[in-house]
N, C-alpha and C. Protein backbone atom coordinates (compact mmCIF):
# COMPACT_ATOMS: atom_id res chain seq x y z
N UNK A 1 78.47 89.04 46.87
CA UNK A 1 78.97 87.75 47.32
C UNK A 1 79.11 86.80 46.13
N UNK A 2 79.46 85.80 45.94
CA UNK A 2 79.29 84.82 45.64
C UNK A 2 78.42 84.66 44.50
N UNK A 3 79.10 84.45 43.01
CA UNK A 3 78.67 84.47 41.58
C UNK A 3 78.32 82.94 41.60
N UNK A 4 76.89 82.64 41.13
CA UNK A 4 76.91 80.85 41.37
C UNK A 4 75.88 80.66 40.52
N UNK A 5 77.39 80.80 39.16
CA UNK A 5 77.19 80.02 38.31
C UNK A 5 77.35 78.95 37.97
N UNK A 6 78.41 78.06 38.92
CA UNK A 6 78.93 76.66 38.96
C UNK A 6 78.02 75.61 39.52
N UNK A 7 78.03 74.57 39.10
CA UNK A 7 76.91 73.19 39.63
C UNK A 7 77.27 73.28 41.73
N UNK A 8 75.94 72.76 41.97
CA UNK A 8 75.81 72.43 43.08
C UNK A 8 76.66 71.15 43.92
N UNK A 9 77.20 71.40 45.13
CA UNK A 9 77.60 70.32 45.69
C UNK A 9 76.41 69.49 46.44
N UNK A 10 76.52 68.16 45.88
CA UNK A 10 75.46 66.87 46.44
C UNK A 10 75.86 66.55 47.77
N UNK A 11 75.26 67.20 48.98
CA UNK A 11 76.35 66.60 50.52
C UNK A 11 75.43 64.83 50.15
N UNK A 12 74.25 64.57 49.82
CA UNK A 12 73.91 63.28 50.00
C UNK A 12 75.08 62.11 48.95
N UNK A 13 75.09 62.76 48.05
CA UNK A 13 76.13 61.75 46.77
C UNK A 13 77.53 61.61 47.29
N UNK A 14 77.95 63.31 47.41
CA UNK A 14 79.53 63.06 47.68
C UNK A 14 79.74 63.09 48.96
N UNK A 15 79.14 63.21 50.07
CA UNK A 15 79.82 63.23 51.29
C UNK A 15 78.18 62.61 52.65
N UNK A 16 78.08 61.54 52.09
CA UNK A 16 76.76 60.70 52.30
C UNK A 16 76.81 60.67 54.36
N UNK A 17 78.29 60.69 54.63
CA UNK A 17 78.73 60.73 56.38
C UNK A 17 78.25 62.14 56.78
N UNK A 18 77.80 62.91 56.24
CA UNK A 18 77.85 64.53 56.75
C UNK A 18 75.75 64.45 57.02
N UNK A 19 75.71 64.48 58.01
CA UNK A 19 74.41 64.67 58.17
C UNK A 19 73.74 66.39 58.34
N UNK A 20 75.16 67.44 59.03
CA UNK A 20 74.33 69.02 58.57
C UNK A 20 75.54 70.01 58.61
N UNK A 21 75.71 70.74 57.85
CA UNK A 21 76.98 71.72 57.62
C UNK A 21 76.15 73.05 57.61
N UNK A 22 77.09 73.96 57.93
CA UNK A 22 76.57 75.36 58.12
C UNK A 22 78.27 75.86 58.23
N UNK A 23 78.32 77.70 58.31
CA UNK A 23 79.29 78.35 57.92
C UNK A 23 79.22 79.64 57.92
N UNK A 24 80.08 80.49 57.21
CA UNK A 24 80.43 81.96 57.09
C UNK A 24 81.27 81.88 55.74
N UNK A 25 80.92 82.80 55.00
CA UNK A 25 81.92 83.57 53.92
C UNK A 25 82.11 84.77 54.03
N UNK A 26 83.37 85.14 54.13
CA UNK A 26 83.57 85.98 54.63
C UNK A 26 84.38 86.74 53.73
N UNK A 27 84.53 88.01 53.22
CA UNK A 27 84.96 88.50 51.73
C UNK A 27 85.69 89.79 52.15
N UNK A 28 87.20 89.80 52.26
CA UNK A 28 88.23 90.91 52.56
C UNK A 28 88.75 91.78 51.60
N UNK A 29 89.03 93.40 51.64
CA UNK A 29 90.06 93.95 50.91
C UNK A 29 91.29 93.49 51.67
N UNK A 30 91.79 92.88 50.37
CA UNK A 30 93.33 92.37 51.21
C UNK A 30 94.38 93.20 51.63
N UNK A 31 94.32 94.40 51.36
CA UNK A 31 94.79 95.40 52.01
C UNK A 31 94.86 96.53 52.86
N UNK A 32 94.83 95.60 54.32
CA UNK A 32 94.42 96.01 55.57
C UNK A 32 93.21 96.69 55.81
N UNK A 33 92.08 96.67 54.51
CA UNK A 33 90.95 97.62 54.96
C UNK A 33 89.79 96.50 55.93
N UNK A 34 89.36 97.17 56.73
CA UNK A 34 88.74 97.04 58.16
C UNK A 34 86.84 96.41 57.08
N UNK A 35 86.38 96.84 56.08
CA UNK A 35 85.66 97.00 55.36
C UNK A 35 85.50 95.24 55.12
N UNK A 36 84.13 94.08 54.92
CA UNK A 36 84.31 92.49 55.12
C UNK A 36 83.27 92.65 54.57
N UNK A 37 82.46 91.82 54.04
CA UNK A 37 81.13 91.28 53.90
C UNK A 37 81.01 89.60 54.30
N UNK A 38 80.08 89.39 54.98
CA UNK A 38 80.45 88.09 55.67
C UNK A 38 78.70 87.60 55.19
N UNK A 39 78.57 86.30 54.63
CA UNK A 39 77.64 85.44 54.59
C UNK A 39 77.56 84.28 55.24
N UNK A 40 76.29 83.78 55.61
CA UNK A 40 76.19 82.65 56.26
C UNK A 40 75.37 81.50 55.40
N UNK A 41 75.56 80.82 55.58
CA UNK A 41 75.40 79.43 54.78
C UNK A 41 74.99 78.28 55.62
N UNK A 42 74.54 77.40 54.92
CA UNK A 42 73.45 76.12 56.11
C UNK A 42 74.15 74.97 54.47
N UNK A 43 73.11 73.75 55.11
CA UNK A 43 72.77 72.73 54.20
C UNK A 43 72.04 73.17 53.34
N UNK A 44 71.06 73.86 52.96
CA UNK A 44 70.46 74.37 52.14
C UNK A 44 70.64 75.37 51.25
N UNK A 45 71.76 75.82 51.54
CA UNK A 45 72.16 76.88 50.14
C UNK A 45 73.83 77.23 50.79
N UNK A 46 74.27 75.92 50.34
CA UNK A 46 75.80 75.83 50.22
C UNK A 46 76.82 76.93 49.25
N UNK A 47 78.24 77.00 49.46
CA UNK A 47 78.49 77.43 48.74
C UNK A 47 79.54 77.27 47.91
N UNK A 48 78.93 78.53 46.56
CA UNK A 48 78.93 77.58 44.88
C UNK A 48 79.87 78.75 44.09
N UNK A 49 80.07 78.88 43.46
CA UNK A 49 80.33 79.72 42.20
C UNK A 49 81.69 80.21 42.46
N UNK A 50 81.66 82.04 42.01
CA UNK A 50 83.11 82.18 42.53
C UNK A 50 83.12 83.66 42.82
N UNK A 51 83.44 84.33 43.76
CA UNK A 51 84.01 85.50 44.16
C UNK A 51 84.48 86.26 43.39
N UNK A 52 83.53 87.32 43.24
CA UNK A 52 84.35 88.29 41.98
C UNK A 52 85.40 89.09 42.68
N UNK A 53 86.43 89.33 41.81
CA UNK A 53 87.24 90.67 42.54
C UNK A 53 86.54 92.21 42.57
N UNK A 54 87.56 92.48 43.92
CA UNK A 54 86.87 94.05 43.99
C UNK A 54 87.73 94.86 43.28
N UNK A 55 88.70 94.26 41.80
CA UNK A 55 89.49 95.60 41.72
C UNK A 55 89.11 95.33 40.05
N UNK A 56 88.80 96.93 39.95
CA UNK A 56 88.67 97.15 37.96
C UNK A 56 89.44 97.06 36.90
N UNK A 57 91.17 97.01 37.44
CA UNK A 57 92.14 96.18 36.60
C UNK A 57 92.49 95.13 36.44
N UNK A 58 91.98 94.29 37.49
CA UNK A 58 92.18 92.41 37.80
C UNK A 58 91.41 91.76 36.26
N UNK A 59 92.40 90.96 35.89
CA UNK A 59 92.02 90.52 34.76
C UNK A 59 91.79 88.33 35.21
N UNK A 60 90.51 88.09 34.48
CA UNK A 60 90.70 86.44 34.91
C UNK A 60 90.63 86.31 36.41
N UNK A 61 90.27 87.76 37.18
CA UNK A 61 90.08 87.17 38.98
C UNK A 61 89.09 86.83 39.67
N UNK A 62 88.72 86.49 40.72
CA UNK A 62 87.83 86.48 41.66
C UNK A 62 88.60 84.93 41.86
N UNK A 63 88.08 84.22 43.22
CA UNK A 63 88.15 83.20 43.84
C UNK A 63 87.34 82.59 43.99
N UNK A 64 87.43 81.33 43.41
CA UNK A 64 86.58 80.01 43.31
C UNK A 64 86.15 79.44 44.65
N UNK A 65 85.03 80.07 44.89
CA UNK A 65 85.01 79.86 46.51
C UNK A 65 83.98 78.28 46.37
N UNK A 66 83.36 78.24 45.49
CA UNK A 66 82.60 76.63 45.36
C UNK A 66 83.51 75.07 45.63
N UNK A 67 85.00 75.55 44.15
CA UNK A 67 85.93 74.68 44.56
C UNK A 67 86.58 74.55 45.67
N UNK A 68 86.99 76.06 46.13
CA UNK A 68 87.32 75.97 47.48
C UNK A 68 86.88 74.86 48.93
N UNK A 69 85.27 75.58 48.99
CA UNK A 69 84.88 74.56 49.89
C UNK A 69 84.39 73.10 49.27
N UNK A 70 84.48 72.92 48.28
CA UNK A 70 84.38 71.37 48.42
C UNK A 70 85.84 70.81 48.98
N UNK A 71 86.92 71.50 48.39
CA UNK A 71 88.00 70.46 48.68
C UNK A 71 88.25 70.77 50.01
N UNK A 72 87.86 71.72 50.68
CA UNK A 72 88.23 71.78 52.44
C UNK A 72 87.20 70.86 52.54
N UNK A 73 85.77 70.42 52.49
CA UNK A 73 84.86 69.67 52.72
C UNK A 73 85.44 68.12 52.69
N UNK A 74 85.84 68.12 51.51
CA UNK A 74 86.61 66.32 51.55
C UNK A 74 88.09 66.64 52.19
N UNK A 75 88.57 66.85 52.67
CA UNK A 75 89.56 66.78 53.51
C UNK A 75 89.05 66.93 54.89
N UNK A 76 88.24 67.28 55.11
CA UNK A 76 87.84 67.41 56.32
C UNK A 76 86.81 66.21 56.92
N UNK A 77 86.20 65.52 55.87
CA UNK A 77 85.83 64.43 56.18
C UNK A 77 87.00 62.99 55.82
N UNK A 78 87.54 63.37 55.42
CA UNK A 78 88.63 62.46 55.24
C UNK A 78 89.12 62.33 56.30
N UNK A 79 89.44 63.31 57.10
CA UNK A 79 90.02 62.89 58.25
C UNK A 79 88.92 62.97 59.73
N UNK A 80 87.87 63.37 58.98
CA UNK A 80 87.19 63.11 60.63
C UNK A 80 86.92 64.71 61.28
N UNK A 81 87.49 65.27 60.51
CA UNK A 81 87.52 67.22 61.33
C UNK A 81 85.78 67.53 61.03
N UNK A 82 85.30 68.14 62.54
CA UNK A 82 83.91 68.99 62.64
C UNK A 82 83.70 70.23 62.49
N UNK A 83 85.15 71.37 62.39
CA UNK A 83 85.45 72.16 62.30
C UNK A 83 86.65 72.84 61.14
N UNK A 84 86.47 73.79 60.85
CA UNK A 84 87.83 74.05 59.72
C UNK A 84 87.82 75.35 59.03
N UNK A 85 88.54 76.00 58.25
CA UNK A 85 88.74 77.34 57.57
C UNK A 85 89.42 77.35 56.31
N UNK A 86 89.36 77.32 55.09
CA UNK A 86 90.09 77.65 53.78
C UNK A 86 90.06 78.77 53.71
N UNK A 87 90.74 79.76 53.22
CA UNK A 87 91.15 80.97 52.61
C UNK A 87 92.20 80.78 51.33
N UNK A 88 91.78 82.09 49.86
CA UNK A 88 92.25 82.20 49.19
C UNK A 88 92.59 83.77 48.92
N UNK A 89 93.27 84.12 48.31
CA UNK A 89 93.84 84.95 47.53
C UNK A 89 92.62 85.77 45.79
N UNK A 90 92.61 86.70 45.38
CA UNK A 90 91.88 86.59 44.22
C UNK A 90 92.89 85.72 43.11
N UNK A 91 92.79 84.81 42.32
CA UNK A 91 93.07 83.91 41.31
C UNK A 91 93.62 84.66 39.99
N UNK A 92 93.76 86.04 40.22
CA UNK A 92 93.90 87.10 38.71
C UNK A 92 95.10 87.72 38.72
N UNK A 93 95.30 88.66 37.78
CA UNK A 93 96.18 89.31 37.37
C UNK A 93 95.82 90.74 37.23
N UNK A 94 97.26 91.51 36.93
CA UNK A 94 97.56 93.10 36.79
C UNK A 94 98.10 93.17 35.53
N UNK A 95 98.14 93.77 34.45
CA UNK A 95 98.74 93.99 33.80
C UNK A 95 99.93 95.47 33.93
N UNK A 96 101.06 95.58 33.96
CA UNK A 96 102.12 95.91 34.22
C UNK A 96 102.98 96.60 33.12
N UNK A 97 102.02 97.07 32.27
CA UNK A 97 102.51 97.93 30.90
C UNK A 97 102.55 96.69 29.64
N UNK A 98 103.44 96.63 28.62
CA UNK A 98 103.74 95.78 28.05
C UNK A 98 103.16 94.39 27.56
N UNK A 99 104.57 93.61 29.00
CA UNK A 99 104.86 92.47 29.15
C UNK A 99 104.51 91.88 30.32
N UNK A 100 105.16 92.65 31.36
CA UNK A 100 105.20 91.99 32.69
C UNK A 100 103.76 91.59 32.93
N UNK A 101 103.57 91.27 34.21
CA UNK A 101 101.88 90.54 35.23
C UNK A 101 102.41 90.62 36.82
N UNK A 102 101.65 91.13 37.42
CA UNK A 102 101.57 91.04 38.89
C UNK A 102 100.21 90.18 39.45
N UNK A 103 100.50 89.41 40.25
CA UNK A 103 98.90 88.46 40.95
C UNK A 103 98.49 89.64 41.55
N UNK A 104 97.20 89.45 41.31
CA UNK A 104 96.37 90.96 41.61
C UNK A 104 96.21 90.79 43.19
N UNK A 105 95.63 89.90 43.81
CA UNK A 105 95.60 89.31 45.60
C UNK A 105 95.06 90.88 45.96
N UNK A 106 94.07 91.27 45.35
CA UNK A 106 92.72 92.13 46.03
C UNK A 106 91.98 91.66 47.18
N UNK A 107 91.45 90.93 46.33
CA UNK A 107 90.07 90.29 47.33
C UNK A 107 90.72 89.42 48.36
N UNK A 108 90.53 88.83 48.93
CA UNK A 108 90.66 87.60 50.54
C UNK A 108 89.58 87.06 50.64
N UNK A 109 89.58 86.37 50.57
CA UNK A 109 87.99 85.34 50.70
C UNK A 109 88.69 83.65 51.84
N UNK A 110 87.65 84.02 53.22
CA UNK A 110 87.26 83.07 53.81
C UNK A 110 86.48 82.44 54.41
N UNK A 111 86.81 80.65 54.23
CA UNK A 111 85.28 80.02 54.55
C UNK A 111 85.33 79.44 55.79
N UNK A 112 84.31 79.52 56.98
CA UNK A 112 84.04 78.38 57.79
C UNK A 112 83.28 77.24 57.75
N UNK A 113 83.85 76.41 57.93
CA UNK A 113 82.86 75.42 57.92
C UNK A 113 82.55 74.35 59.61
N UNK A 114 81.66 74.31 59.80
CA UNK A 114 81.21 73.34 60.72
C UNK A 114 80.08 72.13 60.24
N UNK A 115 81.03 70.50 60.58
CA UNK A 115 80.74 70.02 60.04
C UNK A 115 80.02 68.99 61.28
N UNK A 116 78.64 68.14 61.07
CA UNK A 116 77.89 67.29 61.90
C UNK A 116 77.83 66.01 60.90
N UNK A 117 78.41 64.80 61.89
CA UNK A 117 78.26 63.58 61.33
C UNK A 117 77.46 62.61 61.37
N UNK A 118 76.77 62.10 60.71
CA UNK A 118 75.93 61.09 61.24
C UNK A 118 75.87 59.95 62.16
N UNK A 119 75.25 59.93 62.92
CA UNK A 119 75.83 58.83 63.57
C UNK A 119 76.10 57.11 63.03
């Protein structure tokens, strides 16, 4: 799951309206395999870092699943949503002999989030 090496999100600093979040990560071969690893997540061990890819030629991949959910997190309090889903793609490349590059889009990585507001 989930490489977290990246800084922690502050729900008290940056999103001070959110009184308790919880979730699923959920980690796909993007090519139709039936095969997931799914994590669950609270207020207490949010999530951070980034999704490695599952493929041994992907160069520069995995998915930033930390950035991910923060920015579904502030959009979702931006508008008031208790509920929501981001999904990405892996972020890498193929090399293609040469010259060329193909986006590698191995991995699938998605997040739920359920969000509780303070009153």
């Amino acid at each position: 799951m989930p490489n977290t090496n990246s800084a922690n999100i502050d729900l008290e600093r940056d999103f001070p309206q959110v009184e308790d979040i919880s979730g699923t990560i959920e980690v796909y071969p993007s090519f139709g395999g039936t095969q997931k690893e799914v994590e669950h997540y609270t207020k207490q061990n949010l999530p951070r870092g980034l999704v490695d890819c599952n493929s041994s030629v992907c160069k520069q991949g995995g998915v930033p699943v930390g950035d991910m959910f923060r920015d579904k997190v502030a959009e979702m309090v931006r508008t008031k949503q208790t509920g929501g889903t981001a999904s990405k793609f892996c972020q890498g490349y193929e090399n293609m002999g040469k010259g060329p590059k193909k986006l590698c889009r191995v991995t699938f990585v998605k997040v739920s989030i359920n969000i509780k507001y303070k009153e």
